[in-house]
Protein backbone atom coordinates (compact mmCIF):
# COMPACT_ATOMS: atom_id res chain seq x y z
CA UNK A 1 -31.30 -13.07 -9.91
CA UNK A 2 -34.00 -14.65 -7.45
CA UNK A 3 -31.54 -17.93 -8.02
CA UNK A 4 -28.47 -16.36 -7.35
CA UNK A 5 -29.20 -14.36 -4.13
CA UNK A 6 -31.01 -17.52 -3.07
CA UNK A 7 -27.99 -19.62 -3.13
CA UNK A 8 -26.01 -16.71 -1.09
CA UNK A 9 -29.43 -17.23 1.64
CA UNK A 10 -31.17 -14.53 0.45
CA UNK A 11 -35.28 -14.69 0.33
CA UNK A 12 -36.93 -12.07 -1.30
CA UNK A 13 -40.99 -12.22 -1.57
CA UNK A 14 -42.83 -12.80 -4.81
CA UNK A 15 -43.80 -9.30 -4.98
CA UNK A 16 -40.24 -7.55 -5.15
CA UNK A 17 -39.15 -6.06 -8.05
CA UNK A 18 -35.14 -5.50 -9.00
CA UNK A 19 -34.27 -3.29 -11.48
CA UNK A 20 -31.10 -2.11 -13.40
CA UNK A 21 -31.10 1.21 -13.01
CA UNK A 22 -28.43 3.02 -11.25
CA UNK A 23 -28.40 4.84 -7.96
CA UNK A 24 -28.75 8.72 -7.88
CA UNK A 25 -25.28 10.10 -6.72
CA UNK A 26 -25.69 11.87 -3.34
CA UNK A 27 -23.43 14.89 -2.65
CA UNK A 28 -22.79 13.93 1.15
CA UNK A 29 -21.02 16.83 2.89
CA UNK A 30 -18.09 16.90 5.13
CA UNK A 31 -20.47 18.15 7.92
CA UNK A 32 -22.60 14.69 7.99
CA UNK A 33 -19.28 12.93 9.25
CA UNK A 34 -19.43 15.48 12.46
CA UNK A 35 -23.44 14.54 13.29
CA UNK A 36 -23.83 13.82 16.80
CA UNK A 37 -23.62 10.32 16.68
CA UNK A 38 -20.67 9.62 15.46
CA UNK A 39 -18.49 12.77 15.53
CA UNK A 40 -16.25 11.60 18.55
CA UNK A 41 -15.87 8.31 16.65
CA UNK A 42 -14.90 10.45 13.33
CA UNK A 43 -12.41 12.45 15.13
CA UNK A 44 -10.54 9.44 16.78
CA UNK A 45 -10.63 7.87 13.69
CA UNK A 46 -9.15 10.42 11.61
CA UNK A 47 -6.09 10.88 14.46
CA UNK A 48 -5.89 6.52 13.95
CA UNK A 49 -5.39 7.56 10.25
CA UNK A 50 -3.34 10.25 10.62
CA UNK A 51 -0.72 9.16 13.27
CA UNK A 52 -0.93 5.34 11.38
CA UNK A 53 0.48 6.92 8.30
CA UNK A 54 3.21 9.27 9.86
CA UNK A 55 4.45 5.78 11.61
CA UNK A 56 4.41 3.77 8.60
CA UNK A 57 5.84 6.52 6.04
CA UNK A 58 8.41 7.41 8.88
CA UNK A 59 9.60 4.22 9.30
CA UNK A 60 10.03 3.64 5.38
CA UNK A 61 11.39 7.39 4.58
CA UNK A 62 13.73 7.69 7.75
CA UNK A 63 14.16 4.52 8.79
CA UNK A 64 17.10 3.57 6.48
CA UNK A 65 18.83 7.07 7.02
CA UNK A 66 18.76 6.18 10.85
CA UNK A 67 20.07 3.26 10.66
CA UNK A 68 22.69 4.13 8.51
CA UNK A 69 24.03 6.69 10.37
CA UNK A 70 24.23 4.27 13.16
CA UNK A 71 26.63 2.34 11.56
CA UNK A 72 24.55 -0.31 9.50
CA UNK A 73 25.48 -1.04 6.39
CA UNK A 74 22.91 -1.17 3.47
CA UNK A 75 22.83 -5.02 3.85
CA UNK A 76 21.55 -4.77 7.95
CA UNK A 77 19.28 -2.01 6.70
CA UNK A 78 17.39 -3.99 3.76
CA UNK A 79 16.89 -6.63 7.00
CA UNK A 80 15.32 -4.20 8.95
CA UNK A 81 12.92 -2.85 6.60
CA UNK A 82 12.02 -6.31 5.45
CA UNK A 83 12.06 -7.49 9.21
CA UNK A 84 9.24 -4.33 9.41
CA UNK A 85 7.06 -6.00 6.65
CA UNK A 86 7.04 -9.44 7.78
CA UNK A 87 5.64 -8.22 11.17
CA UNK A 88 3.60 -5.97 9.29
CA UNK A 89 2.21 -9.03 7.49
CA UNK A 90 1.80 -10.60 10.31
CA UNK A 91 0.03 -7.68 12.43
CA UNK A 92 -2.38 -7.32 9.48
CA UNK A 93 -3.33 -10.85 9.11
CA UNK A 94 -3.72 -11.19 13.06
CA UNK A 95 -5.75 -7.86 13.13
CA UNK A 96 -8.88 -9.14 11.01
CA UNK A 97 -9.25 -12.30 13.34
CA UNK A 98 -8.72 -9.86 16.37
CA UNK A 99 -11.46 -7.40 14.98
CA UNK A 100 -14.20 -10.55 14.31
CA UNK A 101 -13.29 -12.19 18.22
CA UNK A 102 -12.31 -9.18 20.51
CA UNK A 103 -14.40 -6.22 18.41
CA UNK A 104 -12.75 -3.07 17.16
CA UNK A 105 -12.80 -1.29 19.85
CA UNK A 106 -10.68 -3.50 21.96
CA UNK A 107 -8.30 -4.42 18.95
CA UNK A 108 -7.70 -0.75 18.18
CA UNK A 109 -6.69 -0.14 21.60
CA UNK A 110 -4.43 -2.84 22.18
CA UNK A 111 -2.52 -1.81 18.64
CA UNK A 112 -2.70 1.64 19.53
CA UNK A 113 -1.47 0.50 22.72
CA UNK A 114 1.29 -1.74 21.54
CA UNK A 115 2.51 0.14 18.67
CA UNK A 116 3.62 3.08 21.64
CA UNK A 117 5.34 0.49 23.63
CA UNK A 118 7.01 -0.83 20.77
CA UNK A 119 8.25 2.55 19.86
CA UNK A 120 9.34 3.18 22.98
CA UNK A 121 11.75 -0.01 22.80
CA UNK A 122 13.14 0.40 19.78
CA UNK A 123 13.85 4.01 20.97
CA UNK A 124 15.22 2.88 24.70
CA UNK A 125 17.25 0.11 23.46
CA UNK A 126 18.53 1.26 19.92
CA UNK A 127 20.95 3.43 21.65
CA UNK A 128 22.73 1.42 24.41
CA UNK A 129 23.82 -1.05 21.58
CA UNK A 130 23.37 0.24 18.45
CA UNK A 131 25.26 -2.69 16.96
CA UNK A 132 22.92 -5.41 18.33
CA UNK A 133 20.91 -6.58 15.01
CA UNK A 134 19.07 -8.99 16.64
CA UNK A 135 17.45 -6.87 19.21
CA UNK A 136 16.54 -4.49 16.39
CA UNK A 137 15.26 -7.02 13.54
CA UNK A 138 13.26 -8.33 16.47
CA UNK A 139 12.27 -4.67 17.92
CA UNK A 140 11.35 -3.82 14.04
CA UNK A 141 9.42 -6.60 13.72
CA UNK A 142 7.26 -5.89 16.21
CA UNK A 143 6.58 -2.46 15.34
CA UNK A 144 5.79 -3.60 11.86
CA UNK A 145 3.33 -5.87 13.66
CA UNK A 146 1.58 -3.18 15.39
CA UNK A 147 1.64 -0.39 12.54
CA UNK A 148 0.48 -2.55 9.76
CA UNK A 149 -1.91 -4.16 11.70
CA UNK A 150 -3.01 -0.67 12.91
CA UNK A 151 -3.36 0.47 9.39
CA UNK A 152 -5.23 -2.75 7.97
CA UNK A 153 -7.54 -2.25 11.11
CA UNK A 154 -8.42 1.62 10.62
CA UNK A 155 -9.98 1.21 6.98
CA UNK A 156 -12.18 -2.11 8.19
CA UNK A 157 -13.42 0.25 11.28
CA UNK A 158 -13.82 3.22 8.61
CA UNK A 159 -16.22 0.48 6.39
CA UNK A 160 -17.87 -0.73 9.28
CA UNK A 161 -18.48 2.41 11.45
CA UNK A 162 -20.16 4.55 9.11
CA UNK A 163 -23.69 3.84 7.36
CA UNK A 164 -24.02 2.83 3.36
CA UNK A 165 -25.39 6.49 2.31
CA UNK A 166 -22.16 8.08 3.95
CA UNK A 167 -19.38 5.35 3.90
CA UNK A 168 -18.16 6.63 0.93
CA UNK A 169 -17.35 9.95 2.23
CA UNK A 170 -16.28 8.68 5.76
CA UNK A 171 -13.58 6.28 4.55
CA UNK A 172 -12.34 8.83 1.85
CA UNK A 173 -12.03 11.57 3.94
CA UNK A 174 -10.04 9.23 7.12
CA UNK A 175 -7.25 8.32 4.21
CA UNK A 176 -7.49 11.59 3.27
CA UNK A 177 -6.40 12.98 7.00
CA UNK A 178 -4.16 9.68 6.84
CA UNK A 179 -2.41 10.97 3.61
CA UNK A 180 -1.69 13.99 5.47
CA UNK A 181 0.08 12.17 8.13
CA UNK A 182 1.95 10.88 5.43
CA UNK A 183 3.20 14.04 4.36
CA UNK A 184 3.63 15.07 7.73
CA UNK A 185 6.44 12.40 8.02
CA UNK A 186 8.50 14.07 5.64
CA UNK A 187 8.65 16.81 8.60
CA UNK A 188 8.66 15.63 11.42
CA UNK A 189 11.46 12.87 10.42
């Protein structure tokens, strides 16, 4: 084991011992995830997870309904959904390099920031020319970009934000909150 770790740069001294046993399971309540130090960081997390997954789920429940009551046929509307998940692809891919040069912080906000704008496009300019597939493939695409990226970007803050004894319970509670943004979708779409 001493070999192993070493090769990964690991130096332990002479005197440690490892041992096979495993960990004793910690209950960690809710109520840790609300301590003082990182209870404002808990809540915006949770509404990054929450509003995340209405945007995506949204976008792949009533997305196709929208656009086929605008006219598209199911041809357009297959290239808008996969137009979505190439800049989704994209925005998720981007997002890790963005996190390791700009920090999370910054990269959350400009996401957060971006995804709005983008929805506000796609919003102002789907109507005045609903027949216009370019502007919307490329209007979709961006969203995708932002939303996926948003989404990749919430569970590496959730890993990173919250210490080994209560990560566990942080990052399963914020998809938790997400999944109910998921639901959510299916109302408010």
């Amino acid at each position: 084991l001493r070999i192993l770790l070493a090769k990964f740069g690991y130096q332990y001294a002479a005197d440690v011992e490892f041992s096979d046993e495993a960990p004793k399971r910690h209950n960690i309540p809710l109520s840790m995830l609300f301590s003082k130090d990182i209870c404002r960081d808990t809540v915006f997390l949770w509404c990054a997870f929450f509003f995340c997954f209405i945007a995506s789920y949204s976008m792949f429940s009533w997305g196709p309904v929208m656009m086929t009551s605008q006219g598209f046929d199911l041809e357009k509307m297959g290239l808008g959904l996969t137009s979505f998940s190439f800049g989704g692809i994209t925005g998720g891919v981007i997002s890790g390099w963005a996190i390791a040069r700009f920090g999370s912080r910054n990269t959350l906000m400009f996401y957060g920031s971006g995804g709005l704008i983008a929805a506000g496009l796609l919003a102002w300019l789907f109507p005045k020319d609903p027949t216009a597939i370019s502007l919307l493939l490329s209007c979709l695409a961006v969203l995708g970009f932002f939303t996926a990226g948003m989404l990749n970007m919430v569970y590496t803050v959730a890993a990173s934000m919250y210490e080994p004894f209560i990560r566990g319970t942080g990052v399963g509670a914020s998809a938790a909150v997400g999944r109910l943004g998921a639901v959510a979708s299916s109302f408010i779409g």
